[in-house]
C-alpha atoms as a PDB file:
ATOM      1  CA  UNK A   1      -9.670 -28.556 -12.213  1.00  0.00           C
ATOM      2  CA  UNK A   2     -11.921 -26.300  -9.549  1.00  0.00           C
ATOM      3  CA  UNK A   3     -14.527 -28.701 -10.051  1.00  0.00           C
ATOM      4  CA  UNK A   4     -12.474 -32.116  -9.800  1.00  0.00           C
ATOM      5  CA  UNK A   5     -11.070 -30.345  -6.552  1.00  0.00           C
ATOM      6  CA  UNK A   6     -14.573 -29.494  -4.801  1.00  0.00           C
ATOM      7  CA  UNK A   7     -15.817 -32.545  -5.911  1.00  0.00           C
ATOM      8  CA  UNK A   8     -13.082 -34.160  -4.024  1.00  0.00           C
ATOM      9  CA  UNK A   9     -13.468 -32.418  -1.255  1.00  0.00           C
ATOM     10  CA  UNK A  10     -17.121 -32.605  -0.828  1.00  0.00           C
ATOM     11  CA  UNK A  11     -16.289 -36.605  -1.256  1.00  0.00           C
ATOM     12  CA  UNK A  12     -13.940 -36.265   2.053  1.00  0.00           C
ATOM     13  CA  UNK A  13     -16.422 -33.887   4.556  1.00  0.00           C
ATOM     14  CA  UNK A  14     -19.676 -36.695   3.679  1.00  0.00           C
ATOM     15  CA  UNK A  15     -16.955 -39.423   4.985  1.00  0.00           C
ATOM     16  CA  UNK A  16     -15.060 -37.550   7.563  1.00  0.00           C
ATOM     17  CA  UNK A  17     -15.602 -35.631  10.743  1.00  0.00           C
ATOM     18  CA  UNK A  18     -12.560 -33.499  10.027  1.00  0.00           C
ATOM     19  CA  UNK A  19     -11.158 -33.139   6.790  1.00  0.00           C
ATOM     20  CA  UNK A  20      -7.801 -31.177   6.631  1.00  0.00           C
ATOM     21  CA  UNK A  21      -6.560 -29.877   3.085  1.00  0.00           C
ATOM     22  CA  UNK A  22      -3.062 -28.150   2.366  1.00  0.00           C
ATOM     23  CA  UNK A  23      -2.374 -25.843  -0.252  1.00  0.00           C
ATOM     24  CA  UNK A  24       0.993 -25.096  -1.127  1.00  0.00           C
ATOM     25  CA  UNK A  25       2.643 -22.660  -3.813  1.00  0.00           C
ATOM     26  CA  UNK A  26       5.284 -20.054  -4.790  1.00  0.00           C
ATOM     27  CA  UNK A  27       4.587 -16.974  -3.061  1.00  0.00           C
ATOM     28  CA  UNK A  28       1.914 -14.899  -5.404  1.00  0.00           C
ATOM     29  CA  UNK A  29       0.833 -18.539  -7.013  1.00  0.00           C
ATOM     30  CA  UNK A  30      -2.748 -18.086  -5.839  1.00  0.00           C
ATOM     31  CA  UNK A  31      -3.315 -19.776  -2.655  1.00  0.00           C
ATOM     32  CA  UNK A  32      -4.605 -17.475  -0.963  1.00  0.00           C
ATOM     33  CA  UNK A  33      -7.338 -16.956  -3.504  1.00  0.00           C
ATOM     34  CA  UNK A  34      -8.441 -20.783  -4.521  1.00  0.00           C
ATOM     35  CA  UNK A  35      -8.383 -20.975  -0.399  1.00  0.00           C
ATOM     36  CA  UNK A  36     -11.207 -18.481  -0.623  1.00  0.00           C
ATOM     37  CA  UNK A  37     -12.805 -19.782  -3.476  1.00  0.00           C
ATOM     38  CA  UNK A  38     -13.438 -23.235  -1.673  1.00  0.00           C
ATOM     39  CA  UNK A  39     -14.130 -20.973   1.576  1.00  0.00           C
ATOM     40  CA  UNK A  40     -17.590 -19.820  -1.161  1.00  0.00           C
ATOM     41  CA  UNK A  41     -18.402 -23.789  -1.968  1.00  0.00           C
ATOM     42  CA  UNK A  42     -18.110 -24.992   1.936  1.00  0.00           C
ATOM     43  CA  UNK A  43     -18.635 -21.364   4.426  1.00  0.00           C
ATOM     44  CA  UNK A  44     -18.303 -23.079   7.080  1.00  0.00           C
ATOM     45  CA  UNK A  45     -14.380 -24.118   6.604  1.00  0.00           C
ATOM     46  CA  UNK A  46     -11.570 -22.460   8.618  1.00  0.00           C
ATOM     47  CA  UNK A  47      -8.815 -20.953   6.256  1.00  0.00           C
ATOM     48  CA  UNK A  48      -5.157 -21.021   8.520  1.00  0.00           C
ATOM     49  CA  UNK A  49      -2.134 -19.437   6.932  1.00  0.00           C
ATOM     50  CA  UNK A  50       1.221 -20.392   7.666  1.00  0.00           C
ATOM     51  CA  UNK A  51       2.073 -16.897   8.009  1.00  0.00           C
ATOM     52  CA  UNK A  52      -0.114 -17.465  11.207  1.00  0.00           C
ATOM     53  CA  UNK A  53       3.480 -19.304  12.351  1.00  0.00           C
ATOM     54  CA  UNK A  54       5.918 -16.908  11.251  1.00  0.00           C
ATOM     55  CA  UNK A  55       9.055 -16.774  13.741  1.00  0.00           C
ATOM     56  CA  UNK A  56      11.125 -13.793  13.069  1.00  0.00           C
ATOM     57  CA  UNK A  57      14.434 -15.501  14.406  1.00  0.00           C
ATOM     58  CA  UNK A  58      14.146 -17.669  11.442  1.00  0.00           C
ATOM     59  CA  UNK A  59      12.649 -15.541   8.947  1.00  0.00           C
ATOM     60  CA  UNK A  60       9.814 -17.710   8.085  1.00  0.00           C
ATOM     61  CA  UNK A  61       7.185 -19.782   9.209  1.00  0.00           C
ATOM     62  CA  UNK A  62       8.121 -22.069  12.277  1.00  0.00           C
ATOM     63  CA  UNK A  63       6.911 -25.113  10.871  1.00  0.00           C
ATOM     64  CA  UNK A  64       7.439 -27.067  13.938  1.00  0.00           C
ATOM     65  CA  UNK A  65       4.956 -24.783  15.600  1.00  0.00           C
ATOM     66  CA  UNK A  66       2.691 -25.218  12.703  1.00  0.00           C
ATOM     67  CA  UNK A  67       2.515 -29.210  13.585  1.00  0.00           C
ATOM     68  CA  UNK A  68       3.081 -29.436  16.961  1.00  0.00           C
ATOM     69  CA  UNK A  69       0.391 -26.706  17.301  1.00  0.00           C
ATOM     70  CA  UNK A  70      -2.097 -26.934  15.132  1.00  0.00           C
ATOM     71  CA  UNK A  71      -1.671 -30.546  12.602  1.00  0.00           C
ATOM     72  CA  UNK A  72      -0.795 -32.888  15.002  1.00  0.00           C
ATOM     73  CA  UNK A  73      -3.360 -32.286  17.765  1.00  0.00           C
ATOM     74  CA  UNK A  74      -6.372 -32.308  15.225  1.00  0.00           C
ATOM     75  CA  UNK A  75      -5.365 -35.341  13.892  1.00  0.00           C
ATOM     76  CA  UNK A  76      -4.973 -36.770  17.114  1.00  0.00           C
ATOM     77  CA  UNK A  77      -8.934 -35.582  17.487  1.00  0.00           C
ATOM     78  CA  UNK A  78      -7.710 -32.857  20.139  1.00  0.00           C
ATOM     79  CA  UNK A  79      -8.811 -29.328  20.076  1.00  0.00           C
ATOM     80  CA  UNK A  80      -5.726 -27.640  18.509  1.00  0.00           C
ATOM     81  CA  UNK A  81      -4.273 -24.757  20.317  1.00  0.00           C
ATOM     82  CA  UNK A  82      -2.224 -22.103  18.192  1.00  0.00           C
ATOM     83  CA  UNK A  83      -0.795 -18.490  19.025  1.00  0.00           C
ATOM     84  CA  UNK A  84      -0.797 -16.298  16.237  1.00  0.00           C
ATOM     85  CA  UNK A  85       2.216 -14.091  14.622  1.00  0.00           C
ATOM     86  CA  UNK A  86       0.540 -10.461  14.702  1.00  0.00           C
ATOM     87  CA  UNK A  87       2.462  -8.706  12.093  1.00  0.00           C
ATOM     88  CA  UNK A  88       1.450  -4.981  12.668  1.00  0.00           C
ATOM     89  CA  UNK A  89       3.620  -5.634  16.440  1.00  0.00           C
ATOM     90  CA  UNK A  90       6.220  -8.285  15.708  1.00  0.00           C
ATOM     91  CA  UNK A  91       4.826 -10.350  17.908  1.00  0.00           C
ATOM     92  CA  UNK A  92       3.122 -13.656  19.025  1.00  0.00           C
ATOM     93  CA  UNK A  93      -0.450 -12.268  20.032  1.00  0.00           C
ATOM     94  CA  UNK A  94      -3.751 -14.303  21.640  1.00  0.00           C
ATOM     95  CA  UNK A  95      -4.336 -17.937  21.256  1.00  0.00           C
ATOM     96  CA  UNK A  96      -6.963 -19.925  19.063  1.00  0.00           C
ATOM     97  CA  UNK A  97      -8.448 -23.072  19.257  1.00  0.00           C
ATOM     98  CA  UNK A  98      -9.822 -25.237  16.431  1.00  0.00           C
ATOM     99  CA  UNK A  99     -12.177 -28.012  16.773  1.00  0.00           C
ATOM    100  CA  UNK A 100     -11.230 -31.514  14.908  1.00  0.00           C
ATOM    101  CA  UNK A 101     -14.741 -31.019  12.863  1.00  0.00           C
ATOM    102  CA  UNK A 102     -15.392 -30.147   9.684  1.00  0.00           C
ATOM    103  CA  UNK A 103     -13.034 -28.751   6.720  1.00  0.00           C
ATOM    104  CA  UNK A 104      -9.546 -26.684   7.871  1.00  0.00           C
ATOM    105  CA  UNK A 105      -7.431 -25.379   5.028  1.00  0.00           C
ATOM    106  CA  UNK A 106      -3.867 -24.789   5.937  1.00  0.00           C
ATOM    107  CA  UNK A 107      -2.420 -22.499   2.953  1.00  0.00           C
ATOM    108  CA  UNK A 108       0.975 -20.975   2.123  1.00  0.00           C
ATOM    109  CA  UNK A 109       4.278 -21.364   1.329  1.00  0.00           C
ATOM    110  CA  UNK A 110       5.699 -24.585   3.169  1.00  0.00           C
ATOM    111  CA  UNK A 111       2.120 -25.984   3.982  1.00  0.00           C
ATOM    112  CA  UNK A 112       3.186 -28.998   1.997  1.00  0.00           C
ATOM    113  CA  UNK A 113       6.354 -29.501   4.237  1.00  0.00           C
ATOM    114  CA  UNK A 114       7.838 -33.157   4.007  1.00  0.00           C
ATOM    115  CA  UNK A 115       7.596 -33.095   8.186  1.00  0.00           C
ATOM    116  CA  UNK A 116       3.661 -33.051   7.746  1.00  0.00           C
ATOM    117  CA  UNK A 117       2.183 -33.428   4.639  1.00  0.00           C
ATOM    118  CA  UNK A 118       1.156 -37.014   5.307  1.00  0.00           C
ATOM    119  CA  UNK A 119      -0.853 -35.584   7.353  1.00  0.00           C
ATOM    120  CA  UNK A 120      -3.683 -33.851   4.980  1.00  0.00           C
ATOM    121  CA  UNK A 121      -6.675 -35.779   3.372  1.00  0.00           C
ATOM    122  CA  UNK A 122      -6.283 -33.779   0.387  1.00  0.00           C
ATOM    123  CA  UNK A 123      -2.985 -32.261  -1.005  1.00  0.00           C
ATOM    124  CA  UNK A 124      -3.057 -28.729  -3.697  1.00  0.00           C
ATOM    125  CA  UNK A 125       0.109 -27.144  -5.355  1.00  0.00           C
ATOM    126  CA  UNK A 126      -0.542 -24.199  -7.187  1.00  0.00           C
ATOM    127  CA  UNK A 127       1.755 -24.013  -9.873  1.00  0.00           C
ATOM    128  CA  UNK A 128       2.265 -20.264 -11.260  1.00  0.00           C
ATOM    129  CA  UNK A 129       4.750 -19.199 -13.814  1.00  0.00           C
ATOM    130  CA  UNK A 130       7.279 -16.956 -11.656  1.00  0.00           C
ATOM    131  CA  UNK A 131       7.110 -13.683 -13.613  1.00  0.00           C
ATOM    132  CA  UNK A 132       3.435 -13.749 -13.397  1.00  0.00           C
ATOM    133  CA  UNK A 133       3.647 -14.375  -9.194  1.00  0.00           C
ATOM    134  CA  UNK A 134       6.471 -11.660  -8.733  1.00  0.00           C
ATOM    135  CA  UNK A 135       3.607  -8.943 -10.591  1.00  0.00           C
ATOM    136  CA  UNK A 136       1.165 -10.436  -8.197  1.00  0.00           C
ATOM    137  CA  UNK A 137       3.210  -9.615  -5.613  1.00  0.00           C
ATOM    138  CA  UNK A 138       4.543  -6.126  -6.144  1.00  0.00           C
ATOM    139  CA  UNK A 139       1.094  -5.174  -6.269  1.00  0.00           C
ATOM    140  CA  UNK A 140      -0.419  -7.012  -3.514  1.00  0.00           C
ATOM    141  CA  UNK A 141       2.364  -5.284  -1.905  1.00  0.00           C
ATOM    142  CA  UNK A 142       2.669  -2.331  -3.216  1.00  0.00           C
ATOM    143  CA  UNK A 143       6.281  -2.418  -4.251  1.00  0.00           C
ATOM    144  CA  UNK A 144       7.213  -2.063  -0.467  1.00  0.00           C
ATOM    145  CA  UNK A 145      10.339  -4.486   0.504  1.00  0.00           C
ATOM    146  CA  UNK A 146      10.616  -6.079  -2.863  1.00  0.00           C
ATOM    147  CA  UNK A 147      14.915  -6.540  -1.403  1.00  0.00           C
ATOM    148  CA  UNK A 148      13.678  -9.081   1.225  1.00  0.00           C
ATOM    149  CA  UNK A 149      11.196 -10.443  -1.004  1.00  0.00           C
ATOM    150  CA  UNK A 150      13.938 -11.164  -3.665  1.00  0.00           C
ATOM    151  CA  UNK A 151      17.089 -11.547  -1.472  1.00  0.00           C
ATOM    152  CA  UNK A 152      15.969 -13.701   1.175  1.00  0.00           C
ATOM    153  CA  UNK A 153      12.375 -14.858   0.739  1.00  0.00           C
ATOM    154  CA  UNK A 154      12.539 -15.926  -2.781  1.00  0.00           C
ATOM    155  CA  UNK A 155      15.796 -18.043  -2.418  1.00  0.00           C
ATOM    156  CA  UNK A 156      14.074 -19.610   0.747  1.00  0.00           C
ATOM    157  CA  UNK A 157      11.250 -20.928  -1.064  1.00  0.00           C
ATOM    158  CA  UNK A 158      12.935 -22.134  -4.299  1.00  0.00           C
ATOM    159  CA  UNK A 159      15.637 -24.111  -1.787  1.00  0.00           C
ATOM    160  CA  UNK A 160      12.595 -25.712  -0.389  1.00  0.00           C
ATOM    161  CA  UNK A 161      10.998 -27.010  -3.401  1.00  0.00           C
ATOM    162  CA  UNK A 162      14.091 -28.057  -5.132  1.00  0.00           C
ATOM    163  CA  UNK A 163      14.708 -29.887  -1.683  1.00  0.00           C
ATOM    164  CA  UNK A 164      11.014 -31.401  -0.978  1.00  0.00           C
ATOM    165  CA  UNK A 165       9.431 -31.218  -4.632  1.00  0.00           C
ATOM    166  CA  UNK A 166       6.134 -30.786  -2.986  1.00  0.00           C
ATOM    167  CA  UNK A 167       4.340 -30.426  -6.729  1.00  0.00           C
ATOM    168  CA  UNK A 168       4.986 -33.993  -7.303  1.00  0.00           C
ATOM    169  CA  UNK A 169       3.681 -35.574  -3.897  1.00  0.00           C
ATOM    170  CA  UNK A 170       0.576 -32.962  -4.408  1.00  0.00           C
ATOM    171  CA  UNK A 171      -2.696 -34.700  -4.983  1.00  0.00           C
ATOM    172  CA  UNK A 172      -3.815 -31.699  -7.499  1.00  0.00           C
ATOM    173  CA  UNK A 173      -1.535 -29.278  -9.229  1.00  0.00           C
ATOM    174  CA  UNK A 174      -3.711 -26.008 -10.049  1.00  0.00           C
ATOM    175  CA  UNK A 175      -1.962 -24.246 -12.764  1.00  0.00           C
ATOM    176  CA  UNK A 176      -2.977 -20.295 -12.729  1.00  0.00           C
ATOM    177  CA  UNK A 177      -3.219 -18.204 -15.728  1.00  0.00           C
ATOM    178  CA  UNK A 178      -1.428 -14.904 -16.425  1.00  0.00           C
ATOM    179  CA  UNK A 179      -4.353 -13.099 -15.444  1.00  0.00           C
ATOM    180  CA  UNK A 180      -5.788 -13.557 -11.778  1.00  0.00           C
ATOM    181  CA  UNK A 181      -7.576 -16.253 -12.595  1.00  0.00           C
ATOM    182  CA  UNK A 182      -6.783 -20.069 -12.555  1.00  0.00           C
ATOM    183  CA  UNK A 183      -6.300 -22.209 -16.176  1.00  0.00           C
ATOM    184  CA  UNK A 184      -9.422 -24.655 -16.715  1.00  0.00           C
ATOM    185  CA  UNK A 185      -7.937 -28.540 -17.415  1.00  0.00           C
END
């Protein structure tokens, strides 16, 4: 499935000037890590989280911020203007701009949002079998504020997929294994 993916994607940058993929996924899926494994295929692409968005008066990524900020101006062919959610102060820290050129990834939870996902040229859910992303995450996180993770994070997420289903308007579903690895179709 790697392969059909960077073959797609390699199919989109020869046509395109800017080629915008979103990749999508229960929290401790993988995202983060097939972002970086394109990021090795094409160096040159800009990996944006949508914890780059978070709003702490709504507990989760402002996804209005995320489009009005960042999607809708580089699709418009504008230079995109975003300010950042530093984490280590709780705050909304310095401003970055990204050019409408070349490949953009926008990854995390929500990047497939119904309010925007029209919006990508290329679409990625990575499907991960819950167990498996809840041992990802207590050690990507050490164990620290597994409460939030479970009591408010957690329901979040699964309210928004059983809303959206953003698996079935994905262009590829990446399945990953048990290990840290993805599944080869």
């Amino acid at each position: 499935m790697e392969d059909k993916i960077i073959e797609a994607i390699k199919k989109l940058t020869v046509a395109k000037k800017l080629v915008i993929v979103g990749i999508d996924g229960i929290g401790g899926a993988g995202k983060t890590t097939l972002s970086n494994k394109i990021k090795r295929v094409f160096p040159e692409a800009r990996v944006i989280s949508t914890d780059e968005f978070f709003d702490p008066s709504k507990h989760w990524a402002d996804k209005g911020r995320l489009n009005q900020q960042l999607i809708k101006p580089l699709k418009e062919g504008g230079i995109a203007s975003y300010q950042r959610y530093e984490w280590s102060t709780g705050s909304l820290g310095k401003w970055y701009e990204v050019s409408p050129k070349g490949l953009i990834i926008i990854e995390g939870i929500r990047a497939l949002d119904e309010d925007y996902i029209d919006q990508y040229d290329l679409t990625i859910w990575v499907d991960c079998p819950m167990e498996v992303a809840v041992d990802r995450i207590i050690k990507r996180d050490n164990g620290e504020d597994m409460d939030s993770w479970e009591n408010f994070y957690r329901p979040f997420e699964l309210k928004y997929i059983k809303q959206q289903d953003p698996r079935s308007k994905a262009d590829f579903v990446m399945k990953t294994n048990s290990g840290n690895g993805f599944d080869r179709l």
